[in-house]
C-alpha atoms as a PDB file:
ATOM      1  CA  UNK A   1       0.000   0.000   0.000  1.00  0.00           C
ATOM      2  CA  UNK A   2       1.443   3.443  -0.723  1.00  0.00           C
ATOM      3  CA  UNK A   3       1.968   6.021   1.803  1.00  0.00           C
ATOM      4  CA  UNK A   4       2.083   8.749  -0.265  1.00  0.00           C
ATOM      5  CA  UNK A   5       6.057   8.608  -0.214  1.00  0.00           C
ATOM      6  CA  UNK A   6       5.898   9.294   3.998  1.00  0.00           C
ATOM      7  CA  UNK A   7       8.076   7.287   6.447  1.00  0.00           C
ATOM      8  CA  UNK A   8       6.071   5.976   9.144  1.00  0.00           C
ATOM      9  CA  UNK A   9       6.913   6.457  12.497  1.00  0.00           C
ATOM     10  CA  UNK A  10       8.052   4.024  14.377  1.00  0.00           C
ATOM     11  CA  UNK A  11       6.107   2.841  17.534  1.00  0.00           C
ATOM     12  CA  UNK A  12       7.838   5.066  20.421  1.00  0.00           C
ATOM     13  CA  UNK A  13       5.800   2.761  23.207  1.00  0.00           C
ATOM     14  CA  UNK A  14       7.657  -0.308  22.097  1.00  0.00           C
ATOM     15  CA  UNK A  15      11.078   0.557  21.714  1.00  0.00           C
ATOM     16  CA  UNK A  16      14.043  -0.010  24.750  1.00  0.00           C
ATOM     17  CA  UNK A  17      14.792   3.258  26.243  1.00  0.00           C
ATOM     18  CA  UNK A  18      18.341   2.048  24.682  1.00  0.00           C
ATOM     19  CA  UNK A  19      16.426   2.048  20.734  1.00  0.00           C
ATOM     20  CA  UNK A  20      14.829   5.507  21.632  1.00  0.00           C
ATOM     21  CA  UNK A  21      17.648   7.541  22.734  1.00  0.00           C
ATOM     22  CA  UNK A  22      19.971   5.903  19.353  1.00  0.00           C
ATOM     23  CA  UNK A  23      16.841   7.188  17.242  1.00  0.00           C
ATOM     24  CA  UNK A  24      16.168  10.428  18.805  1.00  0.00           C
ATOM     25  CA  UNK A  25      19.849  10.659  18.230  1.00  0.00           C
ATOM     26  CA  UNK A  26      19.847  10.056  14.588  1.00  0.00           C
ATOM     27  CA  UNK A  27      16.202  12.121  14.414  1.00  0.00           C
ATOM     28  CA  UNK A  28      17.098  15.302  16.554  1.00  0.00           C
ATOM     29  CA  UNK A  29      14.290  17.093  14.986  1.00  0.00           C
ATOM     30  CA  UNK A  30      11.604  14.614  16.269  1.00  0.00           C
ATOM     31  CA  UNK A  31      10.074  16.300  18.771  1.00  0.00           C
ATOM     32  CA  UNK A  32       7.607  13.846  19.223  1.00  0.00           C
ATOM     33  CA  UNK A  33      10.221  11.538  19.754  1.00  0.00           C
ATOM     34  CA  UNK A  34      11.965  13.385  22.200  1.00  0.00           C
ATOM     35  CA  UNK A  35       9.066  13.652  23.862  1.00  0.00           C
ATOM     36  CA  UNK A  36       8.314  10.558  24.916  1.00  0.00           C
ATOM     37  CA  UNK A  37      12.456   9.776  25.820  1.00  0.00           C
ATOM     38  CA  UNK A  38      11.858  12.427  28.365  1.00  0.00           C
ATOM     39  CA  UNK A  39       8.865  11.458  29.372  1.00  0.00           C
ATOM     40  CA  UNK A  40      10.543   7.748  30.370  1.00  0.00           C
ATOM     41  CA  UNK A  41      12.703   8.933  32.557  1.00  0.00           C
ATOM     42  CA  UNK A  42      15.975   7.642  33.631  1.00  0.00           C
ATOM     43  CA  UNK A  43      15.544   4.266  35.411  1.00  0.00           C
ATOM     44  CA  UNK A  44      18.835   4.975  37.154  1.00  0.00           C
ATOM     45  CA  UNK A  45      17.305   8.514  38.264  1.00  0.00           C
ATOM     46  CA  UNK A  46      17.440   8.811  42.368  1.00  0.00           C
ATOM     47  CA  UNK A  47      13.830   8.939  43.844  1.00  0.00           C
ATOM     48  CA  UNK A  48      13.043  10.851  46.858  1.00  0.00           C
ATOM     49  CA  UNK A  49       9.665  10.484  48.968  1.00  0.00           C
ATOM     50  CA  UNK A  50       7.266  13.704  49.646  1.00  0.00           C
ATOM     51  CA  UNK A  51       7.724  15.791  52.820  1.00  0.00           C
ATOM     52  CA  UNK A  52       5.171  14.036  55.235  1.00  0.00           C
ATOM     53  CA  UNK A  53       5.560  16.353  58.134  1.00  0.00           C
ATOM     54  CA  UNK A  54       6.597  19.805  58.712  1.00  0.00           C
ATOM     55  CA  UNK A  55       9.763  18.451  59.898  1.00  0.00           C
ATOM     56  CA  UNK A  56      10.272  16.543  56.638  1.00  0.00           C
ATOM     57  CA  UNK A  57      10.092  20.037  54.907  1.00  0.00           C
ATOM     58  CA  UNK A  58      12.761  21.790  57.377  1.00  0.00           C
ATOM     59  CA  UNK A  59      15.343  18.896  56.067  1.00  0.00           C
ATOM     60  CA  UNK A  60      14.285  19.549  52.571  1.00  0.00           C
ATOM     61  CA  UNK A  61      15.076  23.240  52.813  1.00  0.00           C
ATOM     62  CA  UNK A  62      18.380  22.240  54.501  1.00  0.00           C
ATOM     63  CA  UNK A  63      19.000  19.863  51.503  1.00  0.00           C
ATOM     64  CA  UNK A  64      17.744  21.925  48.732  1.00  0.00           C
ATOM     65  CA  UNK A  65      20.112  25.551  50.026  1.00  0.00           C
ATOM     66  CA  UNK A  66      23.076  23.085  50.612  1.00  0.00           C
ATOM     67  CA  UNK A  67      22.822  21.991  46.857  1.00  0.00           C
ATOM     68  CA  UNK A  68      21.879  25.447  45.708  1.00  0.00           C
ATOM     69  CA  UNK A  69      23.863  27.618  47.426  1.00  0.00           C
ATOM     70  CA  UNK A  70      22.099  29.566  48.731  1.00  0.00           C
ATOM     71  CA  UNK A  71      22.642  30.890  52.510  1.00  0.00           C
ATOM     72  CA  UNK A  72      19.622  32.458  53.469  1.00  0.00           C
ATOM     73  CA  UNK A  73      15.762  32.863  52.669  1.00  0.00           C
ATOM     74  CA  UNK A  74      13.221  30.683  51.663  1.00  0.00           C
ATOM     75  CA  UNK A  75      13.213  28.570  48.910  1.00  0.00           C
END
């Protein structure tokens, strides 16, 4: 069946994360592509639970001006 001379797309949902990122490579104008590579996430990404308690929050503060820089103020 023709196509009209268009490439189809390939199937972004079933491709490894590996398959993705080598064709986003190759297709760096794909925004649709790229899309859904961010949207996947990095499996080797650090995860971090929500604040549960005001106390929870204080830490995060401490955490988030120690990585920021930032010595004073809210965040």
């Amino acid at each position: 069946m023709d196509n009209g001379g268009l490439m189809m797309k390939p199937d972004f949902s079933r491709m490894t994360r590996q398959e993705l990122r080598a064709y986003v490579l190759a297709h760096r104008d794909d925004d649709e592509a790229i899309e859904a590579l961010i949207k996947r996430g990095n499996p080797d990404s650090p995860t971090y639970p929500f604040p549960q308690s005001d106390e929870d929050f204080r830490e995060m503060e401490k955490i988030l001006k120690r990585k920021l820089g930032s010595s004073g103020g809210t965040v």
